[in-house]
C-alpha atoms as a PDB file:
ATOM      1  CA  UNK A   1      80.180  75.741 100.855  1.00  0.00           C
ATOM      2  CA  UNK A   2      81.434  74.098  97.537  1.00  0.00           C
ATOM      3  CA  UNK A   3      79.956  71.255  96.461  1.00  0.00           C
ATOM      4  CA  UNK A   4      81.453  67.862  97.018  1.00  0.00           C
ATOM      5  CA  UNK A   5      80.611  66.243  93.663  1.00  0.00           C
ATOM      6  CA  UNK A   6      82.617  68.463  91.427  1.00  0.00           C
ATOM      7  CA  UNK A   7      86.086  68.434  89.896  1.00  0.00           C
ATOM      8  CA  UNK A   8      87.759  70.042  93.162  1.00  0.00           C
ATOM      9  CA  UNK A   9      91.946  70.783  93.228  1.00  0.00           C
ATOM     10  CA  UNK A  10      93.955  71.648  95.777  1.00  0.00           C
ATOM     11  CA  UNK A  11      96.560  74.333  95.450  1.00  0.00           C
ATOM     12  CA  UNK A  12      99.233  76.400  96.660  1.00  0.00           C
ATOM     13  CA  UNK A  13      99.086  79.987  94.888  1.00  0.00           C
ATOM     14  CA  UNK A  14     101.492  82.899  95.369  1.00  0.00           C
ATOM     15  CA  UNK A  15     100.666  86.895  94.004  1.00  0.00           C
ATOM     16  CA  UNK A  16     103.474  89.276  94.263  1.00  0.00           C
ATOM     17  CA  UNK A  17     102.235  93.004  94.871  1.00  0.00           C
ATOM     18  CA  UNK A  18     104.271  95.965  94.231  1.00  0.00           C
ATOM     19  CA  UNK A  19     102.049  97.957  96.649  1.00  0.00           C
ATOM     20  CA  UNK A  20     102.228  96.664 100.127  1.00  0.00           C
ATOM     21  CA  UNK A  21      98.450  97.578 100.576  1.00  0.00           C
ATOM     22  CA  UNK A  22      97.244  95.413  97.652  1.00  0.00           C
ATOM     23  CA  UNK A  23      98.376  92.171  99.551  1.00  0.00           C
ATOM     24  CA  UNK A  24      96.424  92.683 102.498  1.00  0.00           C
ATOM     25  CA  UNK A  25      93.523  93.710 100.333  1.00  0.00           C
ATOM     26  CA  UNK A  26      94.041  90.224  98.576  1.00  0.00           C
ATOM     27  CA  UNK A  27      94.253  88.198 102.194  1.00  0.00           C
ATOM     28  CA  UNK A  28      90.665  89.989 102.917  1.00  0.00           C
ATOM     29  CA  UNK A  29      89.750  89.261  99.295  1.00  0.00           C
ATOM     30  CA  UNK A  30      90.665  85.423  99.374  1.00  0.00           C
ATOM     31  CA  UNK A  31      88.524  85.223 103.084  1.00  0.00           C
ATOM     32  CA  UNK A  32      85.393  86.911 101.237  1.00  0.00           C
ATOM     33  CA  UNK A  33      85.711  84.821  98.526  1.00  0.00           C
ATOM     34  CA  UNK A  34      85.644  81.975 100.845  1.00  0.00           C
ATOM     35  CA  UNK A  35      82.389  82.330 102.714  1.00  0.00           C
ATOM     36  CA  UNK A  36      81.003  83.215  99.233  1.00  0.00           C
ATOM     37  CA  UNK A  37      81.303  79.612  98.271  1.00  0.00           C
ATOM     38  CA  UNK A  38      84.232  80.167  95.339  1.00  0.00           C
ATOM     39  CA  UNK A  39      87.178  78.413  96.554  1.00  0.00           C
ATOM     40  CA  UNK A  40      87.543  76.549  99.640  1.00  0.00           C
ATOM     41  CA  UNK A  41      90.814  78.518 101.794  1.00  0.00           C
ATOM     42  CA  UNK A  42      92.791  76.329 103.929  1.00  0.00           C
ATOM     43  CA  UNK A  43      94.961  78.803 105.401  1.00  0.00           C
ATOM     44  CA  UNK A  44      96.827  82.180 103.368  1.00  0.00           C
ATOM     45  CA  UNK A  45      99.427  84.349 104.327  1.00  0.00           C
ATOM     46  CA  UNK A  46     101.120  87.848 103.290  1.00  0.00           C
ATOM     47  CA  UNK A  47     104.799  87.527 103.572  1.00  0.00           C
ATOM     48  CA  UNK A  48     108.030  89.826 102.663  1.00  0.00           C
ATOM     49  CA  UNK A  49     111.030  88.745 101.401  1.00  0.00           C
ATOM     50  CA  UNK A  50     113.765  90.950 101.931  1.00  0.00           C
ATOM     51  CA  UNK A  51     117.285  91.714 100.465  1.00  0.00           C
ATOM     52  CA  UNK A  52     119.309  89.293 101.947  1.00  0.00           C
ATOM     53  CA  UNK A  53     116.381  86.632 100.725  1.00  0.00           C
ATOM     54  CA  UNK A  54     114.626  85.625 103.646  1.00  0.00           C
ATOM     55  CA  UNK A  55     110.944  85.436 104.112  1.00  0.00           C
ATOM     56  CA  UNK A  56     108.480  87.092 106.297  1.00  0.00           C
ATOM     57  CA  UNK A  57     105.259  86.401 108.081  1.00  0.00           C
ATOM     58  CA  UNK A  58     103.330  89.671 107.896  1.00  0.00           C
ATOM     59  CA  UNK A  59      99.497  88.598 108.348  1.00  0.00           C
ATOM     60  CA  UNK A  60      98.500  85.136 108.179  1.00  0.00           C
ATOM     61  CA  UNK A  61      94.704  83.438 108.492  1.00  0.00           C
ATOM     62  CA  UNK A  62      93.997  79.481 109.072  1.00  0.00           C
ATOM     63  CA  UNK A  63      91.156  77.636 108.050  1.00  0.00           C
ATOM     64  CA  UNK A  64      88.897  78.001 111.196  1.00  0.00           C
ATOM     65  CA  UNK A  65      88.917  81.797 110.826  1.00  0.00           C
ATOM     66  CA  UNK A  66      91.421  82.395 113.646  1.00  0.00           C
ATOM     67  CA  UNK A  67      94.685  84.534 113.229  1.00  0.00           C
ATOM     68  CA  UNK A  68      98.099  83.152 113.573  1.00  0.00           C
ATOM     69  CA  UNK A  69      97.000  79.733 112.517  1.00  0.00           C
ATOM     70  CA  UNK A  70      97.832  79.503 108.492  1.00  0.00           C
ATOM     71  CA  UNK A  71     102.025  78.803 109.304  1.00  0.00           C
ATOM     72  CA  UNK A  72     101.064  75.806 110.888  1.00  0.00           C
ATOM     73  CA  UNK A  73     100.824  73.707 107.477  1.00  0.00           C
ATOM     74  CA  UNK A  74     101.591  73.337 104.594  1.00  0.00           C
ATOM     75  CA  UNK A  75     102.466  76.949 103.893  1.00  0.00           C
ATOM     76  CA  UNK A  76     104.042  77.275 107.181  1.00  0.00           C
ATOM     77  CA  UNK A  77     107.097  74.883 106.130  1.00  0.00           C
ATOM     78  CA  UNK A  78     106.829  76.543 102.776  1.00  0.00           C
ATOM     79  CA  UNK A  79     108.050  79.547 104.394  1.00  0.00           C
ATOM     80  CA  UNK A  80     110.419  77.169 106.233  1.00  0.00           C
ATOM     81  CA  UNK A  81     111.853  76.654 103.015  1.00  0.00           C
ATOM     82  CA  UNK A  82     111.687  79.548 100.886  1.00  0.00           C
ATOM     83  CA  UNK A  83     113.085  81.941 104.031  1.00  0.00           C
ATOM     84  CA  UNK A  84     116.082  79.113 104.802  1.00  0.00           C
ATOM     85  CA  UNK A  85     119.274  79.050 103.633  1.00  0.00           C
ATOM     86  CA  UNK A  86     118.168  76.926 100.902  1.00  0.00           C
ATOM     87  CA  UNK A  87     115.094  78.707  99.771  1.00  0.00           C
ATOM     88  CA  UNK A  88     118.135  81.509  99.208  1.00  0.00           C
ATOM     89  CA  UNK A  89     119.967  79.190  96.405  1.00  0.00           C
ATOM     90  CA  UNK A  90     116.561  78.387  95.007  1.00  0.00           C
ATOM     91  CA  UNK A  91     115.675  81.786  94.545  1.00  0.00           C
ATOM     92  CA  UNK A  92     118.886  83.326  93.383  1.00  0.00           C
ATOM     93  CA  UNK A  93     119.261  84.704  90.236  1.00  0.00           C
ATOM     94  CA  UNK A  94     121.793  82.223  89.131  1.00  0.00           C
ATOM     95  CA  UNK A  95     119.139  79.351  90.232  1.00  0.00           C
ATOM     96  CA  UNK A  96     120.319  76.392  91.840  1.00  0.00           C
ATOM     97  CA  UNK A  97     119.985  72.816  89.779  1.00  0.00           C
ATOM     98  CA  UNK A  98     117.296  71.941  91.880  1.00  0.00           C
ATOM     99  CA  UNK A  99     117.041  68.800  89.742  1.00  0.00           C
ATOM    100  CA  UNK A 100     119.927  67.623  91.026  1.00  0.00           C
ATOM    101  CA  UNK A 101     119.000  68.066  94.549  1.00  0.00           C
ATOM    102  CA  UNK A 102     115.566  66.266  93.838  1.00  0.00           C
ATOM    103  CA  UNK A 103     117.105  63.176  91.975  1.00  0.00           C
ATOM    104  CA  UNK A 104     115.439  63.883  88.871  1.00  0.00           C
ATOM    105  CA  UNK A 105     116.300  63.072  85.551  1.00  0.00           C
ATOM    106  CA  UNK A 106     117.819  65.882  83.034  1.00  0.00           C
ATOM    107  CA  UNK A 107     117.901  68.068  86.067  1.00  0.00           C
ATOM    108  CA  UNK A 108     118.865  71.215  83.056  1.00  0.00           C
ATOM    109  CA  UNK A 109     115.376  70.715  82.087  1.00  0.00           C
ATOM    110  CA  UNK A 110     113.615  69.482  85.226  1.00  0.00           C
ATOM    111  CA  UNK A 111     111.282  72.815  86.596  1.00  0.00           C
ATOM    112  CA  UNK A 112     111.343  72.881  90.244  1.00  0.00           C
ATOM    113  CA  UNK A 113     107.753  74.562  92.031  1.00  0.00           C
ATOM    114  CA  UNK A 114     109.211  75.492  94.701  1.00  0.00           C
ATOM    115  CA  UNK A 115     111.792  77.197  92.569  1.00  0.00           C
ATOM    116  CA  UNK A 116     108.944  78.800  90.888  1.00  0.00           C
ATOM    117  CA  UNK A 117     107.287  79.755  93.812  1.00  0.00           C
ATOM    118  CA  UNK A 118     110.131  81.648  95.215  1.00  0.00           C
ATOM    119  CA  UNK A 119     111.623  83.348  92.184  1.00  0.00           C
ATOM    120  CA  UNK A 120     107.482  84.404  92.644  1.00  0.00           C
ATOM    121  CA  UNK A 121     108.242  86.369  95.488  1.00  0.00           C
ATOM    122  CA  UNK A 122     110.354  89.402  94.751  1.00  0.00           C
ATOM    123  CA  UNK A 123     112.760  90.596  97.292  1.00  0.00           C
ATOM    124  CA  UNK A 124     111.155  93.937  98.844  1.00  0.00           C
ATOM    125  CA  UNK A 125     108.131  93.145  97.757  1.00  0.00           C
ATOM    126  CA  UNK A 126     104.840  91.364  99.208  1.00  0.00           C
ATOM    127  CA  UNK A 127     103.048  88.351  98.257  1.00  0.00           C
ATOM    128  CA  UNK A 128     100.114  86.641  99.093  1.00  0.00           C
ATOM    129  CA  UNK A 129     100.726  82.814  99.947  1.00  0.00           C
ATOM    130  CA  UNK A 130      97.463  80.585 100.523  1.00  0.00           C
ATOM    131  CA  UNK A 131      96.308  76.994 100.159  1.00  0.00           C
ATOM    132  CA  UNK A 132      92.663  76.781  98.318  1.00  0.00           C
ATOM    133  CA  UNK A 133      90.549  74.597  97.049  1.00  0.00           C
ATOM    134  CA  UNK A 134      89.069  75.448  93.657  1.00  0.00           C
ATOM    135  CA  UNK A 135      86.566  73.988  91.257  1.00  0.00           C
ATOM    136  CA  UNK A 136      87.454  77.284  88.731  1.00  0.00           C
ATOM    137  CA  UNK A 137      90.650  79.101  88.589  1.00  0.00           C
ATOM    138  CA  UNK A 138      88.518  82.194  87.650  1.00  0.00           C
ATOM    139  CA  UNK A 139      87.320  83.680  90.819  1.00  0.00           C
ATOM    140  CA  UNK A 140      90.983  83.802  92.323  1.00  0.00           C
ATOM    141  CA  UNK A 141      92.542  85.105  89.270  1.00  0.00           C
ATOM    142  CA  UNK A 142      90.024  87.523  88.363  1.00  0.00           C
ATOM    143  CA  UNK A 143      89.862  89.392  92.054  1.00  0.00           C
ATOM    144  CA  UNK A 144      93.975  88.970  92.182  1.00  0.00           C
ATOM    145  CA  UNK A 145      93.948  90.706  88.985  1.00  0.00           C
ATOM    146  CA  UNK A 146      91.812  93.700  89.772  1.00  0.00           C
ATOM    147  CA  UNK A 147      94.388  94.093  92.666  1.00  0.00           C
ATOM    148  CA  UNK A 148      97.393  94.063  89.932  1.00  0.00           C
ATOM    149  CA  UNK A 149      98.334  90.734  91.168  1.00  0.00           C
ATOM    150  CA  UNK A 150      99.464  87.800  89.045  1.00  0.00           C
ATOM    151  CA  UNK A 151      98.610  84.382  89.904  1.00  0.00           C
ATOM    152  CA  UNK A 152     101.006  81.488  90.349  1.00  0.00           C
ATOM    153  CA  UNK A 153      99.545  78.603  91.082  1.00  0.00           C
ATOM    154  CA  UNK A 154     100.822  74.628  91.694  1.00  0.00           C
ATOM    155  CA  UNK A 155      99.350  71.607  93.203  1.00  0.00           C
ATOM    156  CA  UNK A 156      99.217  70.879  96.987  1.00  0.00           C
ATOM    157  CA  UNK A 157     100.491  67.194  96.280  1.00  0.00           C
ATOM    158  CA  UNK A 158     103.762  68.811  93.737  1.00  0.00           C
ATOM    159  CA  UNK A 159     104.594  71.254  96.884  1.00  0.00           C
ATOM    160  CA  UNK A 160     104.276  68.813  99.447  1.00  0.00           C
ATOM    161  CA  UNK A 161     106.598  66.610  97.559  1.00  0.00           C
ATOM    162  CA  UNK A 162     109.285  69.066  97.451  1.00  0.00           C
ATOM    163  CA  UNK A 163     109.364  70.618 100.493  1.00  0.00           C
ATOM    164  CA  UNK A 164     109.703  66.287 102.213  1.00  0.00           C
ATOM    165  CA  UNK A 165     112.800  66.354  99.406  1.00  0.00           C
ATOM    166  CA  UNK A 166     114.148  69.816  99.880  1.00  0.00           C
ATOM    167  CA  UNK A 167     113.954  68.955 103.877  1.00  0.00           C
ATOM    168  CA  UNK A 168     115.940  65.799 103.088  1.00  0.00           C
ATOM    169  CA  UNK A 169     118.563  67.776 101.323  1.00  0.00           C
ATOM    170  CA  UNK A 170     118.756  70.200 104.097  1.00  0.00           C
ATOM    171  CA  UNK A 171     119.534  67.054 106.201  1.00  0.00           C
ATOM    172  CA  UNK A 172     122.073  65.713 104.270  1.00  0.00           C
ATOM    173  CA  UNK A 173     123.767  69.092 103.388  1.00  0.00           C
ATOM    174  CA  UNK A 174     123.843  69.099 107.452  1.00  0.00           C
ATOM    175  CA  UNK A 175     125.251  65.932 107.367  1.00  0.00           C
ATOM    176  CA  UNK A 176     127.550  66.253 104.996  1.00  0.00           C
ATOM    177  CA  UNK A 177     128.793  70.161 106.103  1.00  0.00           C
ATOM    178  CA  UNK A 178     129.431  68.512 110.064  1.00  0.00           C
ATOM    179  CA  UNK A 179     131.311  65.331 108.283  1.00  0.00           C
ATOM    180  CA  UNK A 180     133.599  67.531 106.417  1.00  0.00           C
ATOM    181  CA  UNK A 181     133.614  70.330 109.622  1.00  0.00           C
ATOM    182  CA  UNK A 182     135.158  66.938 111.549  1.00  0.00           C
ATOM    183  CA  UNK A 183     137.785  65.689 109.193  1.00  0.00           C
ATOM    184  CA  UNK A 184     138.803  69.908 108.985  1.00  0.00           C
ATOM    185  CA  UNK A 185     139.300  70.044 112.630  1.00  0.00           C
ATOM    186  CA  UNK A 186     140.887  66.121 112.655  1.00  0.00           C
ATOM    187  CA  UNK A 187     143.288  67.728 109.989  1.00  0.00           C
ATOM    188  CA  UNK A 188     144.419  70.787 112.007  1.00  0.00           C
ATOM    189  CA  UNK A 189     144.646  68.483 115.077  1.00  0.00           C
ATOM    190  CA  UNK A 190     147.120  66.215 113.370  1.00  0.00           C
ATOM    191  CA  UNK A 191     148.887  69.169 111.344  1.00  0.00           C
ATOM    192  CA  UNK A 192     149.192  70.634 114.524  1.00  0.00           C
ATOM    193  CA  UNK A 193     150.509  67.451 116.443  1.00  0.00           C
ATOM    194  CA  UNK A 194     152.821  67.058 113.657  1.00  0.00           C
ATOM    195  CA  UNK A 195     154.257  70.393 114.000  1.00  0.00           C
ATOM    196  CA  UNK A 196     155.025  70.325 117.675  1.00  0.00           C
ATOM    197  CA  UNK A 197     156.695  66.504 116.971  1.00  0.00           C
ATOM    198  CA  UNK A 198     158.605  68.512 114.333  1.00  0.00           C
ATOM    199  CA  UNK A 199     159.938  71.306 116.625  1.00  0.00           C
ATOM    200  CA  UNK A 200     160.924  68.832 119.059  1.00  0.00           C
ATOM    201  CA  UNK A 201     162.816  66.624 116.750  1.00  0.00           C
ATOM    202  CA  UNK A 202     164.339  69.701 115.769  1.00  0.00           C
ATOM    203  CA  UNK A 203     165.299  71.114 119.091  1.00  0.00           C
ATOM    204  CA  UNK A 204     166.712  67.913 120.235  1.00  0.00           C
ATOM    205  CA  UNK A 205     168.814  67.609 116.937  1.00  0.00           C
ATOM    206  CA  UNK A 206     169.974  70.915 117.685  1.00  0.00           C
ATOM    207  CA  UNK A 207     170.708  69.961 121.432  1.00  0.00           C
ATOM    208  CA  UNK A 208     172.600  66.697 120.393  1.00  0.00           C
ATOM    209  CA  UNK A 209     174.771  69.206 117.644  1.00  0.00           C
ATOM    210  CA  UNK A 210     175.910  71.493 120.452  1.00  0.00           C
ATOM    211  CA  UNK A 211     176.583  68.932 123.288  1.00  0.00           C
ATOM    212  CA  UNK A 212     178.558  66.082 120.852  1.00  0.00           C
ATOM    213  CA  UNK A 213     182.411  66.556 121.390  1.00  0.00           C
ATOM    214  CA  UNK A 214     184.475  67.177 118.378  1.00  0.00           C
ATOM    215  CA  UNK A 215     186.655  63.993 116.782  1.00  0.00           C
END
């Protein structure tokens, strides 16, 4: 049990494996070095992204010890995000201005975590995904690096943050997409009304040609 009067943070970390093995060994790992006392786990995950950029639930442990329970948080509407069509743009290699999406300031040199977090997780590869609390980032990073694993690591409250701003651009991209999907469809309605009011004129100009009797 870690102590309550200590400098304790809260944080979201992704490692990327090469070798699919090595992130199950690091979901076992993280457990151990929970009931040893190191780091507090919430809830951790191994997940796949593949080619076409979406993200995977392989294995996945909560905080009470029982499977199937960590998707339920925090990292469950990570994976929400980072698998959506959204979490594709962020990831990309071209990057989406995430900055401007988030209503920052100087959005060229705003960093984005979630950005981070998914350019973390390599497409046919697996990562490990888990919510901790730590009073050291040594224990993690030293057993993630025996494994070949690199640790990437941000702040529960900075993920939290943009996953409630990336939903609310999902929203209004929603929005926005059925607004414009409207005034398309209005568009062709009228063009289409338009047309038929056109061939009529024109048939009836035709009809009055043929029928008028020469002077």
């Amino acid at each position: 049990m870690m102590a309550d009067d200590v400098d304790v943070r809260e944080n979201v970390v992704v490692v990327n494996f090469q070798d699919e093995g090595k992130a199950y060994e690091a979901l076992t790992s993280v457990k151990e070095l929970d009931s040893q006392g190191q780091l507090g786990l919430r809830a951790a995950a191994v997940v796949e992204r593949h080619e076409d950029g979406s993200v995977v639930v392989k294995d996945e442990i909560g905080d009470n010890g029982l499977e199937g329970t960590a998707t339920g948080g925090v990292l469950g509407l990570l994976v929400g995000i980072l698998g959506g069509p959204l979490g594709v743009l962020i990831g990309g290699a071209t990057g989406l201005l995430i900055g401007s999406l988030f209503d920052m300031e100087d959005s060229d040199q705003s960093e984005s975590v979630l950005s981070e977090i998914s350019q973390a997780i390599h497409a046919g590869h697996m990562a490990l995904l888990a919510e901790v609390k730590e009073q050291s980032h040594e224990a993690l990073d030293s057993a993630m690096s025996r494994m070949g694993g690199e640790v990437l690591r941000r702040s529960v409250a900075d993920v939290e943050g943009e996953i409630s701003a990336a939903e609310q651009a999902q929203r209004a991209a929603k929005k926005q997409a059925r607004k414009e999907l409207r005034e398309h469809r209005q568009a062709e309605r009228t063009a289409q009304v338009n047309a038929k009011v056109g061939e009529l004129k024109a048939k009836l100009h035709t009809r009055h040609t043929v029928t008028t009797p020469s002077a």
